[in-house]
Protein backbone atom coordinates (compact mmCIF):
# COMPACT_ATOMS: atom_id res chain seq x y z
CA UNK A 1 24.46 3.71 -80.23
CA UNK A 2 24.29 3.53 -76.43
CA UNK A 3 25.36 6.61 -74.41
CA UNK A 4 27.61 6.83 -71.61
CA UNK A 5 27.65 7.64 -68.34
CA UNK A 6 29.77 9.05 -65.60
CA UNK A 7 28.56 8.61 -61.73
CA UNK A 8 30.43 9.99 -59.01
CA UNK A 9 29.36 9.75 -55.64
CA UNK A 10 31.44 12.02 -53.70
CA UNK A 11 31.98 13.25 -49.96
CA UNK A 12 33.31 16.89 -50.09
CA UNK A 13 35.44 17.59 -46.92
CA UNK A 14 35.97 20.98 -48.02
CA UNK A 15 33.61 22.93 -50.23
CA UNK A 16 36.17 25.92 -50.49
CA UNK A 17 38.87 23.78 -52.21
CA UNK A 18 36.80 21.72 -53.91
CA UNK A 19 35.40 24.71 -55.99
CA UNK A 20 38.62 25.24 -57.84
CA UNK A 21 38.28 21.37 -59.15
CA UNK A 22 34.48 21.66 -60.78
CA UNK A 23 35.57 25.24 -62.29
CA UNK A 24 38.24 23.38 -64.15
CA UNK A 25 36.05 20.49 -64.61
CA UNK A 26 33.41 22.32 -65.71
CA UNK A 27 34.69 24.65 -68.41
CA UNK A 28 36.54 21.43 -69.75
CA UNK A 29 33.06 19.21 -70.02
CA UNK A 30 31.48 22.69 -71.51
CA UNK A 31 34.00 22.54 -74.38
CA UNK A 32 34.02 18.99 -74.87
CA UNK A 33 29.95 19.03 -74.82
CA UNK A 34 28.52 16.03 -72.26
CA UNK A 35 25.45 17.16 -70.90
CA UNK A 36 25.03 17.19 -66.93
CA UNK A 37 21.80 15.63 -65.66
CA UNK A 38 22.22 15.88 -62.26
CA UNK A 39 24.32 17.24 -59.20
CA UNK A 40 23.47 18.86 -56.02
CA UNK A 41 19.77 18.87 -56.05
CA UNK A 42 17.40 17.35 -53.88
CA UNK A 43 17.84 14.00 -53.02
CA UNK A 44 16.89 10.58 -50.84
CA UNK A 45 18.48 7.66 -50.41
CA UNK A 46 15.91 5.14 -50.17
CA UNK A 47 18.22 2.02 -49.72
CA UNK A 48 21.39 0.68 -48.48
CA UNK A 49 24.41 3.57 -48.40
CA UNK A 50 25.45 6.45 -50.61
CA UNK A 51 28.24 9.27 -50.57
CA UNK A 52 26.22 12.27 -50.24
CA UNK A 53 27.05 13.93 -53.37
CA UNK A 54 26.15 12.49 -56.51
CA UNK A 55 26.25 13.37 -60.02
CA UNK A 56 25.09 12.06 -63.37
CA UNK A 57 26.99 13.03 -66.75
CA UNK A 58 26.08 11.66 -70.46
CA UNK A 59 28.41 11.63 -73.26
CA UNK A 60 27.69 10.22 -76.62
CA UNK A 61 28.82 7.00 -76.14
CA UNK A 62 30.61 4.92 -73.38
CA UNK A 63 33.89 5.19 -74.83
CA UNK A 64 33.63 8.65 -74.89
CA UNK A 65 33.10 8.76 -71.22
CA UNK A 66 35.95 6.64 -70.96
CA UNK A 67 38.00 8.63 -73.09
CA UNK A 68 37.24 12.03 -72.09
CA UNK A 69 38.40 11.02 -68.40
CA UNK A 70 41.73 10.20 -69.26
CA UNK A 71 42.09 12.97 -71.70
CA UNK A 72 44.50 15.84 -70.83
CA UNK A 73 41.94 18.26 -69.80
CA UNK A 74 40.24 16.34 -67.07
CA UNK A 75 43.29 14.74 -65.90
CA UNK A 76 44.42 17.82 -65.09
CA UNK A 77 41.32 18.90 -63.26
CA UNK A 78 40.67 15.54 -61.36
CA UNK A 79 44.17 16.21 -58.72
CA UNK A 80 42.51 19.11 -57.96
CA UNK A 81 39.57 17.42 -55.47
CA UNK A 82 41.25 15.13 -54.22
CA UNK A 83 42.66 16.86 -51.24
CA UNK A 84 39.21 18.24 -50.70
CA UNK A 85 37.09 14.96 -51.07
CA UNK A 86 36.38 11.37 -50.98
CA UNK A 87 35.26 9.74 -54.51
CA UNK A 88 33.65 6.13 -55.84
CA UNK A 89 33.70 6.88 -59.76
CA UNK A 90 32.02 4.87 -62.02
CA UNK A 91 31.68 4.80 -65.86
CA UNK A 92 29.05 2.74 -67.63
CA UNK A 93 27.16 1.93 -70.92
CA UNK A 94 23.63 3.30 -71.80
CA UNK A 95 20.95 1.03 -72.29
CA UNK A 96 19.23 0.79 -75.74
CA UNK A 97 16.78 -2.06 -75.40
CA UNK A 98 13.15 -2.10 -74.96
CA UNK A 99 11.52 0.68 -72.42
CA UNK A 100 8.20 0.37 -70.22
CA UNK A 101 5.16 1.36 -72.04
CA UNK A 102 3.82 4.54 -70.40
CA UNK A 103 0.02 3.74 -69.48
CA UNK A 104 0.06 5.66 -65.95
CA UNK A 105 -1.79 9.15 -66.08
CA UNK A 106 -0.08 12.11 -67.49
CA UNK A 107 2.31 13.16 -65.68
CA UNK A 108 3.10 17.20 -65.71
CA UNK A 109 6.02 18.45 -67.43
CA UNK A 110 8.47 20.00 -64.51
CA UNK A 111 11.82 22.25 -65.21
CA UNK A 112 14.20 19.36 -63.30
CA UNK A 113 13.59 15.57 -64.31
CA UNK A 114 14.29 13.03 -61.30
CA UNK A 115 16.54 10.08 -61.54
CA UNK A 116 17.11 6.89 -59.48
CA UNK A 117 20.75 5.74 -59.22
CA UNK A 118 20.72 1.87 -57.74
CA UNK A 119 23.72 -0.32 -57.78
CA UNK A 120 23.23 -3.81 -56.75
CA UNK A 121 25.44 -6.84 -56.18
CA UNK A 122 23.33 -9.85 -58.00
CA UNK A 123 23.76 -13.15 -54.89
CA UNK A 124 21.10 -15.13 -56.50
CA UNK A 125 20.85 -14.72 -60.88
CA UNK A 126 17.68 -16.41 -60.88
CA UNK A 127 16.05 -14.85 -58.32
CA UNK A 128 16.60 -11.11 -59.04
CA UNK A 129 15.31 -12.03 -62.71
CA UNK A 130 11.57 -12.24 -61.32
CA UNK A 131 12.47 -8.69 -59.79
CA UNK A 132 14.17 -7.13 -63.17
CA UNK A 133 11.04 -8.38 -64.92
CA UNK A 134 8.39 -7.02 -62.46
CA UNK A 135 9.71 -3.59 -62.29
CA UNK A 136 8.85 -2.42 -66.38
CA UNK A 137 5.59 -1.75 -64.73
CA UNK A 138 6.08 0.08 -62.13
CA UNK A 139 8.29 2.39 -63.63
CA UNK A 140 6.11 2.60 -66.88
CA UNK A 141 2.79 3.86 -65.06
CA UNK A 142 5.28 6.62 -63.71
CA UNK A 143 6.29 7.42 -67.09
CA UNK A 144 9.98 6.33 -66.09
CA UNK A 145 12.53 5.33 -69.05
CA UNK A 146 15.93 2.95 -68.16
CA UNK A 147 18.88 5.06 -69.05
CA UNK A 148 21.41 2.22 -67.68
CA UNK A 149 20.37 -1.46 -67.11
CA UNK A 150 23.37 -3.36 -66.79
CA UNK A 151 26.03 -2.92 -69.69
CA UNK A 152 29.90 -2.48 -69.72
CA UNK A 153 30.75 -0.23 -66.67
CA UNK A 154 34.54 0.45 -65.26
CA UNK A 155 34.94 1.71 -61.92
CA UNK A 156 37.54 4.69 -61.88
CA UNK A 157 37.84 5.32 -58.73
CA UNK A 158 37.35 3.70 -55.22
CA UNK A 159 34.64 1.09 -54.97
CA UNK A 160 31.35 0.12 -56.80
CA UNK A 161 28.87 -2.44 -56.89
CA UNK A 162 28.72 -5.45 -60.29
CA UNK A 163 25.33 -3.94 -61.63
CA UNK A 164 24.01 -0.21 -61.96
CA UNK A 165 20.71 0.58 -62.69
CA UNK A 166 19.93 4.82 -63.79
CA UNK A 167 15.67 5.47 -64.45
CA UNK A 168 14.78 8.48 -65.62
CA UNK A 169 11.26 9.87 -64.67
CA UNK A 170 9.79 12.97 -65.84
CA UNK A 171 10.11 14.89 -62.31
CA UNK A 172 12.01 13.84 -58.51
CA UNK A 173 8.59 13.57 -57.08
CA UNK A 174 7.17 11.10 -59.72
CA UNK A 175 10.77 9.46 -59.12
CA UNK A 176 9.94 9.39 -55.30
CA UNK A 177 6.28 8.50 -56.05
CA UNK A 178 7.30 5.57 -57.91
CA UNK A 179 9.77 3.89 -55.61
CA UNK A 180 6.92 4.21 -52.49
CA UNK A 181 4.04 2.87 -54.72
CA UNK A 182 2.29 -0.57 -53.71
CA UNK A 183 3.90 -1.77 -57.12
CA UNK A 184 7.34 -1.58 -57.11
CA UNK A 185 7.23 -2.32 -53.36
CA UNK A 186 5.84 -5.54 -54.21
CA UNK A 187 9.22 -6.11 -56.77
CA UNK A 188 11.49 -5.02 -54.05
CA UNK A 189 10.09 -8.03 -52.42
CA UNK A 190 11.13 -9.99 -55.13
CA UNK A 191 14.75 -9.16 -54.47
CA UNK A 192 14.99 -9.58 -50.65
CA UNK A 193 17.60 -12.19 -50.36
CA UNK A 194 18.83 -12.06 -53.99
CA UNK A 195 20.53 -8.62 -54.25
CA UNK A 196 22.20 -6.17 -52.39
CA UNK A 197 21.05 -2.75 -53.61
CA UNK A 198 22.30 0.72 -52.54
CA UNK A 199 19.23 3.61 -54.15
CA UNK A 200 19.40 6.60 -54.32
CA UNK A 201 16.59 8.84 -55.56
CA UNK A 202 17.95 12.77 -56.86
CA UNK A 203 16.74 15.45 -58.92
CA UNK A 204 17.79 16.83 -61.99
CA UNK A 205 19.74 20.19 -63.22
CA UNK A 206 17.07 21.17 -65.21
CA UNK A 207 17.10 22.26 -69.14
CA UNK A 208 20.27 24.48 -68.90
CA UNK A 209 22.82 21.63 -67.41
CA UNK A 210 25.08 20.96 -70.49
């Protein structure tokens, strides 16, 4: 079964106040059990335009995502940030089809994996399919995997783009290695004129986000 996703991008106007919304938050995701992949880390945005917080959440499934934000314990925490900050909240559907084959070099192991976020608005179907089909190898030699590629998604809060795209690559500087390569450069060529794409690359939590 797919997993799910949650990915806030968030604006914090006031760190202070915003701290009594992820202690809530947090002790309610820590009994429920989603693990937290990233938030606050490093991070570039390599396209278009991003909040400049952003966070990435799985949960077993997509309608657990769903479920767990309109459950009683986060809907009590989520009034708590919104004095404090600005929020475009997304939930979406894991991918479970085919991934890249890994034929790069070994890559080393590091404590904090690196992500790309990307959400695109599709102008020309055709067009961005020579791009979605050119970027397996890319991402491959870099020893990336697709955690989201397309699938259901629901926006929760503010705005969003139609498509969302989350890669997973072993570390953020293999992540950052593999969007500057001559390889995927070449598929971002591809999509000039037939998407609208906002990227941002950001690192992991490391092995004890939960």
């Amino acid at each position: 079964m797919p997993k799910g996703y949650w990915i806030p991008h968030l604006d914090v106007s006031d760190p202070q106040g915003f701290q009594a919304y992820r202690d809530m938050a947090d002790a309610a995701h820590e009994r429920f059990g989603s693990k937290l992949l990233a938030r606050a880390g490093r991070h570039e945005l390599v396209e278009g335009k991003m909040r400049s917080r952003n966070v990435l959440r799985e949960f077993n499934s997509y309608e657990e995502a769903q479920a767990f934000y309109r459950g009683p314990e986060y809907s009590k925490a989520r009034p708590l940030r919104a004095p404090y900050s600005a929020c475009d909240f997304l939930i979406v559907e894991g991918y479970d089809g085919p991934q890249p084959d890994h034929f790069g070099m070994p890559l080393p192991s590091a404590v904090r994996k690196g992500y790309w976020i990307a959400h695109l608005d599709v102008i020309d179907q055709a067009g961005y399919g020579a791009y979605s089909g050119a970027i397996g190898s890319p991402v491959g030699k870099f020893n990336g995997r697709f955690l989201v590629r397309g699938g259901r998604y629901e926006v929760m809060e503010g705005h969003q783009r139609a498509r969302t795209v989350v890669i997973e690559f072993p570390s953020y500087d293999a992540a950052l290695a593999c969007y500057r390569s001559a390889d995927y450069q070449a598929a971002v060529a591809l999509r000039k004129g037939k998407a609208e794409c906002d990227l941002v690359v950001i690192e992991g939590v490391g092995e004890q986000g939960h």
